[in-house]
N, C-alpha and C. Protein backbone atom coordinates (compact mmCIF):
# COMPACT_ATOMS: atom_id res chain seq x y z
N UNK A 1 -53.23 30.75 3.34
CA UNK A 1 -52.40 29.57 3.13
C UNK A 1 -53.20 28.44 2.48
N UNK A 2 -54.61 28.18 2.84
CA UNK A 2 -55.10 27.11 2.30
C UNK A 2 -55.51 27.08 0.78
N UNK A 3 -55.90 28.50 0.43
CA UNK A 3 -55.94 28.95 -1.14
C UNK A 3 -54.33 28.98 -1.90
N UNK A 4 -53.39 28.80 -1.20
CA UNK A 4 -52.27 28.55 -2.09
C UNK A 4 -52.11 27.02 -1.97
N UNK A 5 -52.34 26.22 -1.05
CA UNK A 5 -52.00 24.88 -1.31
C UNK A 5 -52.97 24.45 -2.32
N UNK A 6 -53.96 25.17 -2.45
CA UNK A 6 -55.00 24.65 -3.27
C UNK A 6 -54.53 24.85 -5.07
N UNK A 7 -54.02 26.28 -5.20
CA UNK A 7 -53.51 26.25 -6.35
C UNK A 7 -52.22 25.99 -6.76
N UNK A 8 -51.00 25.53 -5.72
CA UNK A 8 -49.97 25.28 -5.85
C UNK A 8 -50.42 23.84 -6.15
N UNK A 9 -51.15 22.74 -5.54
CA UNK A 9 -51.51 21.72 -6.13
C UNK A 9 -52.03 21.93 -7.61
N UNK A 10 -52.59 22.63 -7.60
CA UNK A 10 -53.46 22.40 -9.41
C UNK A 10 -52.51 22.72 -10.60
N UNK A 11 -51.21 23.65 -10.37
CA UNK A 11 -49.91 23.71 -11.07
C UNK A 11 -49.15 22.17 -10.77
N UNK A 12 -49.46 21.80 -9.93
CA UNK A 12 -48.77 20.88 -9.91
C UNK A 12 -49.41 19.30 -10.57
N UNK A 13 -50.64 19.18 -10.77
CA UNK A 13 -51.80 18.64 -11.69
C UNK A 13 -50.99 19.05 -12.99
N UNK A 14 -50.92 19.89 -13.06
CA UNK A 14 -50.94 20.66 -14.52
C UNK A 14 -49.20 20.03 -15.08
N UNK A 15 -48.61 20.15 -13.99
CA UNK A 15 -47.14 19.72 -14.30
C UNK A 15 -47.12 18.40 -14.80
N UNK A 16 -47.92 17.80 -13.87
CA UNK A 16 -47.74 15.70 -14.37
C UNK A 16 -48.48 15.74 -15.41
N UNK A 17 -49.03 16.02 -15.88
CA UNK A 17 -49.84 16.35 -17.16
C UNK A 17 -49.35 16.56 -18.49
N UNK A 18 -48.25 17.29 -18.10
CA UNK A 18 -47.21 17.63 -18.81
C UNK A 18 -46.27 16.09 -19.39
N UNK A 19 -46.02 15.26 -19.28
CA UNK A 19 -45.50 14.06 -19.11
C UNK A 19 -45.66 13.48 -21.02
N UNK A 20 -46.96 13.51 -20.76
CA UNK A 20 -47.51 13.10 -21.86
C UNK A 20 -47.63 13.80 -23.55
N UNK A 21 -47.95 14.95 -23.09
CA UNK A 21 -47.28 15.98 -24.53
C UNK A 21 -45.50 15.75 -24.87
N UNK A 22 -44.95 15.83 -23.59
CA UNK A 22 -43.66 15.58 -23.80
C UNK A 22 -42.72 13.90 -24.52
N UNK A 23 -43.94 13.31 -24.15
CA UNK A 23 -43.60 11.52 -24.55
C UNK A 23 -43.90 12.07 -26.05
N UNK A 24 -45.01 12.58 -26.39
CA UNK A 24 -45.73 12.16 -27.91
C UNK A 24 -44.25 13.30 -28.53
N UNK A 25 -43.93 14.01 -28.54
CA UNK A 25 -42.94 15.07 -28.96
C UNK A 25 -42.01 14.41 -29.38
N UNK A 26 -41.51 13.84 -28.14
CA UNK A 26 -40.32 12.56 -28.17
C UNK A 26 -40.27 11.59 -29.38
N UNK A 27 -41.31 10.94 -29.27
CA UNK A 27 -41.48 9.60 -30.32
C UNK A 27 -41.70 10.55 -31.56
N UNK A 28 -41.88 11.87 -31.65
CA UNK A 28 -42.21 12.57 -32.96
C UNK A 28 -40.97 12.60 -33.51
N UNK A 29 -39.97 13.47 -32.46
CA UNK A 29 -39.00 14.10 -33.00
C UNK A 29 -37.27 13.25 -32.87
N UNK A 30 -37.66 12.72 -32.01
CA UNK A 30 -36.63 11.61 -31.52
C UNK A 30 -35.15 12.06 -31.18
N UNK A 31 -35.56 13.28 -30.35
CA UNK A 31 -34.25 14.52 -29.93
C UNK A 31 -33.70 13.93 -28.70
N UNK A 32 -32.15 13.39 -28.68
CA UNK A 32 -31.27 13.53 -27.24
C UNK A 32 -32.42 14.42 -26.02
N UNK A 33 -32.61 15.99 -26.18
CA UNK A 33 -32.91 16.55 -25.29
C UNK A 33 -34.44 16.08 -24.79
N UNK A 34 -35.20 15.91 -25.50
CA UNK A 34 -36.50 15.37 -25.25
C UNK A 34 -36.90 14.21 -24.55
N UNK A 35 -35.64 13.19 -25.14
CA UNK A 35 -35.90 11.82 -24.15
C UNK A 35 -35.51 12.15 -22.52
N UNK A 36 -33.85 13.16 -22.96
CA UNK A 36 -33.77 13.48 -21.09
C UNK A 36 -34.59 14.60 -20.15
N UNK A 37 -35.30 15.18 -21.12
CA UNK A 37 -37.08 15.86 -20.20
C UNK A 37 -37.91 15.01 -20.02
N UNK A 38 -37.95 13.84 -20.89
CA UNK A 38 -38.87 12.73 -20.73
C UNK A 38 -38.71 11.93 -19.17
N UNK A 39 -37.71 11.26 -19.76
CA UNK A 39 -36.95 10.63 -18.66
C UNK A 39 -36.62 11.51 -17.62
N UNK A 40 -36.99 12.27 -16.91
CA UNK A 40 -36.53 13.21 -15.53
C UNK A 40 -38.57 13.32 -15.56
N UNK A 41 -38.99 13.66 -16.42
CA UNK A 41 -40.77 13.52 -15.99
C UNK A 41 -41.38 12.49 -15.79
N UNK A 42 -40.19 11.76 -16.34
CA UNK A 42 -41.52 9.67 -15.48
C UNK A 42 -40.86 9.39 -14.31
N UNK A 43 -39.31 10.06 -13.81
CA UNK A 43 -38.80 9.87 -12.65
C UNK A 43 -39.36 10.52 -11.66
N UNK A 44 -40.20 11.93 -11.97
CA UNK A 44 -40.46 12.72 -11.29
C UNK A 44 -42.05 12.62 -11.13
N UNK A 45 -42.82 11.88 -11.83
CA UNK A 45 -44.04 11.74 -11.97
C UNK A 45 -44.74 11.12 -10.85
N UNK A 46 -44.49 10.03 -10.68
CA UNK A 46 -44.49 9.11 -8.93
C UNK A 46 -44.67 10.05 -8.12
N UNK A 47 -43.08 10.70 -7.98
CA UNK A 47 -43.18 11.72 -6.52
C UNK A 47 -44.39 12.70 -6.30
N UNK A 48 -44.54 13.60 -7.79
CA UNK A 48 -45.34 14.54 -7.80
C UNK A 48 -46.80 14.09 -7.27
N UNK A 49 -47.14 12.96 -7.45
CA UNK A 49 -48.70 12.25 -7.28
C UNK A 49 -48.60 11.97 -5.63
N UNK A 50 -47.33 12.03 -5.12
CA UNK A 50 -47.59 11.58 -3.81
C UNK A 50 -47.52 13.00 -3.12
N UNK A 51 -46.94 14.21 -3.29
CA UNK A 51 -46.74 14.97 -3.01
C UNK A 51 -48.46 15.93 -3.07
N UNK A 52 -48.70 15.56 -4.22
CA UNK A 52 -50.19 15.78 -4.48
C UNK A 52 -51.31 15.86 -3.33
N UNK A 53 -51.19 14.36 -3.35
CA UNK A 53 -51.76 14.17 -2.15
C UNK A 53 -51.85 14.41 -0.97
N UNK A 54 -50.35 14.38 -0.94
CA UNK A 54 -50.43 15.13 0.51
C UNK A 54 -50.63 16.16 0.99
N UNK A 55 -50.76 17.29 -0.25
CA UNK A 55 -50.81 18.54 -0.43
C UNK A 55 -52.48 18.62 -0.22
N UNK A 56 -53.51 18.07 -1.33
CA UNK A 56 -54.35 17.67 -0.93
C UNK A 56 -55.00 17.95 0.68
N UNK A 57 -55.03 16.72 1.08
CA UNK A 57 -54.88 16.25 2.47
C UNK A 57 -54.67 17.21 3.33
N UNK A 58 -53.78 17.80 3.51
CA UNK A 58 -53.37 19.06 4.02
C UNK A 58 -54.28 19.93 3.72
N UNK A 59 -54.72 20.90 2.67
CA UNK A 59 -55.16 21.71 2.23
C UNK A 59 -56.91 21.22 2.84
N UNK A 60 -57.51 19.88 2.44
CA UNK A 60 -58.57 20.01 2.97
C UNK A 60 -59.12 19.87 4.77
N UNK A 61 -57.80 19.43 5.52
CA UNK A 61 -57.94 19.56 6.64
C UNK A 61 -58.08 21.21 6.84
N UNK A 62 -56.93 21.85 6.60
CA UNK A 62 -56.78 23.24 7.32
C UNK A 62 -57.95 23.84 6.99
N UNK A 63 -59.32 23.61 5.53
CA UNK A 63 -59.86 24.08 5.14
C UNK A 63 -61.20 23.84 6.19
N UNK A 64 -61.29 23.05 6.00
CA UNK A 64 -62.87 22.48 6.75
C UNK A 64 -62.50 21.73 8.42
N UNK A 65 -60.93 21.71 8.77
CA UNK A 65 -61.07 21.15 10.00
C UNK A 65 -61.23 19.71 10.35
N UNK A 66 -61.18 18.66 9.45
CA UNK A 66 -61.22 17.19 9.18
C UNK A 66 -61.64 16.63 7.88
N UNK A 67 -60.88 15.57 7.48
CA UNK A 67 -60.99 14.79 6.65
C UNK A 67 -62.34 14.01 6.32
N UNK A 68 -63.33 14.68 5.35
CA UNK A 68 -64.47 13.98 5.13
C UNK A 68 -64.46 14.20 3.76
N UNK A 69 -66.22 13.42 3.30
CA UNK A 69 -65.92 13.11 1.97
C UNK A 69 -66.75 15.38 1.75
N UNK A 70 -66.69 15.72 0.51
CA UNK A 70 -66.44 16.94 -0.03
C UNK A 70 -65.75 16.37 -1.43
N UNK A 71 -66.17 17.91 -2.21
CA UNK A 71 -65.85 17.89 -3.46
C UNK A 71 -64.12 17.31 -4.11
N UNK A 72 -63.56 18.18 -2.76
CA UNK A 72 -61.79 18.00 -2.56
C UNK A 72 -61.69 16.36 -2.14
N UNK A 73 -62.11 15.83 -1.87
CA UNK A 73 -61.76 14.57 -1.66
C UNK A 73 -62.36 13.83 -2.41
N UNK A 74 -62.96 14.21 -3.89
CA UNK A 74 -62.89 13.29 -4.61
C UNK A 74 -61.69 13.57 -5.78
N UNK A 75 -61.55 14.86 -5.42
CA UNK A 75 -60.36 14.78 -6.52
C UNK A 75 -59.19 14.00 -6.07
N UNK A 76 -58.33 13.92 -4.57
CA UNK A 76 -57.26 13.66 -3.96
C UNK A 76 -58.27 12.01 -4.45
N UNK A 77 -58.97 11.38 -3.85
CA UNK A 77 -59.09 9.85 -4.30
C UNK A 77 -58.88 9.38 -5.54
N UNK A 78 -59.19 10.52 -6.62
CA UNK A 78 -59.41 10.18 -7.61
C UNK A 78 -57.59 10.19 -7.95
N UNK A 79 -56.63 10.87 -7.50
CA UNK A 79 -55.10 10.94 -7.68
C UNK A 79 -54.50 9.56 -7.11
N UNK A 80 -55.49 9.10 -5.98
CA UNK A 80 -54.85 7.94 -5.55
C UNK A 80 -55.60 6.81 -6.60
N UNK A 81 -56.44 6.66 -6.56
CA UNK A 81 -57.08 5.55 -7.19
C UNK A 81 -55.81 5.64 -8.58
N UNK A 82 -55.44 6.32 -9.53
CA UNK A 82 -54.44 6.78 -10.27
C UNK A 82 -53.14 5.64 -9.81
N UNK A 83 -52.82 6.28 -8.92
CA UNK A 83 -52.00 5.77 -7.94
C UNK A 83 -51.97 4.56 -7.77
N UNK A 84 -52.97 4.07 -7.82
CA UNK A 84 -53.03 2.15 -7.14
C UNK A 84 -53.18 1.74 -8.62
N UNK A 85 -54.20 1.98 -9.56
CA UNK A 85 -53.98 1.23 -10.94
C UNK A 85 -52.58 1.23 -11.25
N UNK A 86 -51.72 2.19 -11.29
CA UNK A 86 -50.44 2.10 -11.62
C UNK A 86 -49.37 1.14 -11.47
N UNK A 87 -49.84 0.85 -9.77
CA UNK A 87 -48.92 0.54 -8.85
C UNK A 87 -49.44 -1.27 -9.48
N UNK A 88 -50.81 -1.73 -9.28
CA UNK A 88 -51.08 -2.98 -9.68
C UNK A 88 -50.97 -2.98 -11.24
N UNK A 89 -50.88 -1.98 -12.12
CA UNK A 89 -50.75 -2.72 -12.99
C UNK A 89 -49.05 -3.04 -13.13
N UNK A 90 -48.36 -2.10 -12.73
CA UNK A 90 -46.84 -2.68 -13.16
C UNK A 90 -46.38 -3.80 -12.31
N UNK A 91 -47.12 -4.25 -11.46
CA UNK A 91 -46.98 -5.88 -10.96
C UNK A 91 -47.55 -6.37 -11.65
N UNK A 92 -48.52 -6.33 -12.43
CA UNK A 92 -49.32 -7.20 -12.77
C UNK A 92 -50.01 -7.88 -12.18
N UNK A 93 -50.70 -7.08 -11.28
CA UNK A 93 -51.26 -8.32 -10.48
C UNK A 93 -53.22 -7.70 -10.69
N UNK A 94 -53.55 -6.93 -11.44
CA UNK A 94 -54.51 -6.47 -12.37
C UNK A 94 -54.02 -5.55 -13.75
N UNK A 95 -54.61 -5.46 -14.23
CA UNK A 95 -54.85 -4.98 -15.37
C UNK A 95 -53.85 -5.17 -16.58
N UNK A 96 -52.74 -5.69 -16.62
CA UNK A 96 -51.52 -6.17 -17.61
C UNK A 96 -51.05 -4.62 -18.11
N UNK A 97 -51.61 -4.99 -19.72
CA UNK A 97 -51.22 -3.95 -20.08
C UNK A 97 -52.10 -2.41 -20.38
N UNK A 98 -53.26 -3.01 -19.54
CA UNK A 98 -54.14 -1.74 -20.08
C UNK A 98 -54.36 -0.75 -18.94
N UNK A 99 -53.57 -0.84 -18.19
CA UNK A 99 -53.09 0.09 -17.34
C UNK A 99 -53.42 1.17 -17.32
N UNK A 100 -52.54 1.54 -18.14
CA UNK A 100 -52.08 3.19 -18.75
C UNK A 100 -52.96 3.61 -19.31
N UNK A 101 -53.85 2.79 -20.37
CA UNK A 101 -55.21 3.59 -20.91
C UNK A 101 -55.91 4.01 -19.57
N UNK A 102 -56.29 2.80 -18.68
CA UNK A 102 -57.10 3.58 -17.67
C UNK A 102 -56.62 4.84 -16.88
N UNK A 103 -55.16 4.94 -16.33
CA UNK A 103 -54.74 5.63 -15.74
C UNK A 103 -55.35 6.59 -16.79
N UNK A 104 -54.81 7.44 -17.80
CA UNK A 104 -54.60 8.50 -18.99
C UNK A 104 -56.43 8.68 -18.92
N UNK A 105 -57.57 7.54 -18.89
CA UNK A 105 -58.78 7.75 -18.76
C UNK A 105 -59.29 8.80 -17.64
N UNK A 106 -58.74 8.17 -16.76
CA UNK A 106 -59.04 8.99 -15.48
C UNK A 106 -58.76 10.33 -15.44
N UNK A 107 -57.83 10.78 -16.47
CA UNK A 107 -57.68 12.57 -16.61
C UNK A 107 -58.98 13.48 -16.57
N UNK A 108 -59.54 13.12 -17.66
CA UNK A 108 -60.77 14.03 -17.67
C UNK A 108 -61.68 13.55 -16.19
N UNK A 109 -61.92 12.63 -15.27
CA UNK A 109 -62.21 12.79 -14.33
C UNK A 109 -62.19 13.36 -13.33
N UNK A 110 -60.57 13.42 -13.79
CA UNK A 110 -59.63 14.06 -12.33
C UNK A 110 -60.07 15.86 -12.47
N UNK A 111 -60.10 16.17 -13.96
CA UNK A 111 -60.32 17.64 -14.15
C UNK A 111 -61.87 18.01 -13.93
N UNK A 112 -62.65 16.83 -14.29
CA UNK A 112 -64.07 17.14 -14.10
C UNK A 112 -64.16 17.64 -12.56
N UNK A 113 -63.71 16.69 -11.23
CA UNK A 113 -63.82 16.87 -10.20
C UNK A 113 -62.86 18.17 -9.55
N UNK A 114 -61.64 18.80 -10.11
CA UNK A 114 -61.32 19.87 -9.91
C UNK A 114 -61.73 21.04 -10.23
N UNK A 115 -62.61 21.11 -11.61
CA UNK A 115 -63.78 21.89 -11.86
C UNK A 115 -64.73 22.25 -10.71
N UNK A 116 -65.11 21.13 -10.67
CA UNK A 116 -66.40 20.95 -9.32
C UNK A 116 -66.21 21.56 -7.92
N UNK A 117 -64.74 21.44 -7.73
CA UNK A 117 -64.33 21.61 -6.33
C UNK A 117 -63.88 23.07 -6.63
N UNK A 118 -63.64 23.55 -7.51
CA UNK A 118 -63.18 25.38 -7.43
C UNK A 118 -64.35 25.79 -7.64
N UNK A 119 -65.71 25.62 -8.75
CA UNK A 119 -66.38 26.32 -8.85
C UNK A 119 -68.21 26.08 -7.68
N UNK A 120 -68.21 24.63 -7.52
CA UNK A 120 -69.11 24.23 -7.05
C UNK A 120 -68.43 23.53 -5.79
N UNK A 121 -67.79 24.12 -5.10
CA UNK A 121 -66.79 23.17 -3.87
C UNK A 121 -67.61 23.20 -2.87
N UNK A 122 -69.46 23.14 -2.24
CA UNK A 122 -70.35 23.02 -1.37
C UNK A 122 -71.61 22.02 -1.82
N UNK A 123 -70.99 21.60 -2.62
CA UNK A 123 -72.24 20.91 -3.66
C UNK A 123 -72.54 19.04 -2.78
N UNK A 124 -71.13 18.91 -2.12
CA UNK A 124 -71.18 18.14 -1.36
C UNK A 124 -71.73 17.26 -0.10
């Protein structure tokens, strides 16, 4: 069970990920159907990151027996930290509009540290 939450999360990485090929497509092609895959993936994007986490969370308890720091918990921080730039930048109460670059920055982080945690997940 804990090796499927582990890769049912990383399809699910892979899904919000998806968001963004689908925006640039959009503004390419400027198709009815594309904006409403668009629009159902920024509605659905939120949830998936929280779901993430919790999946996360889950997965590294049942694994090791408590919540400490490990390779897996820098990836789940690194989904939240995601998470909170988002959340402050669309208040505005940091970052205005450069938000989204950072969020979209943090990808290759997020994959660096899921790298780390499948292939080097004791390095911790």
């Amino acid at each position: 069970m804990v090796e499927g939450l582990g890769w049912l999360n990383l399809a699910l990485v892979f899904l919000m990920i998806l968001i963004y090929p689908i925006k640039r497509l959009y503004l390419d092609k400027r198709k009815p159907k594309l904006l409403k895959l668009y629009k159902a993936a920024r509605y659905y994007h939120p949830l998936l990151g929280f779901i993430i986490v919790l999946i996360g969370l889950t997965h590294g308890y049942l694994a090791i027996g408590s919540i400490r720091l490990h390779t897996g918990t820098l990836v789940v921080l690194t989904v939240i930290l995601m998470g909170c730039i988002t959340v402050l930048g669309r208040r505005k109460l940091l970052f205005q509009r450069n938000w989204r670059k950072i969020h979209v920055y943090l990808v290759p982080l997020l994959f660096i540290f899921i790298f780390v945690h499948i292939f080097f997940r004791n390095i911790i």
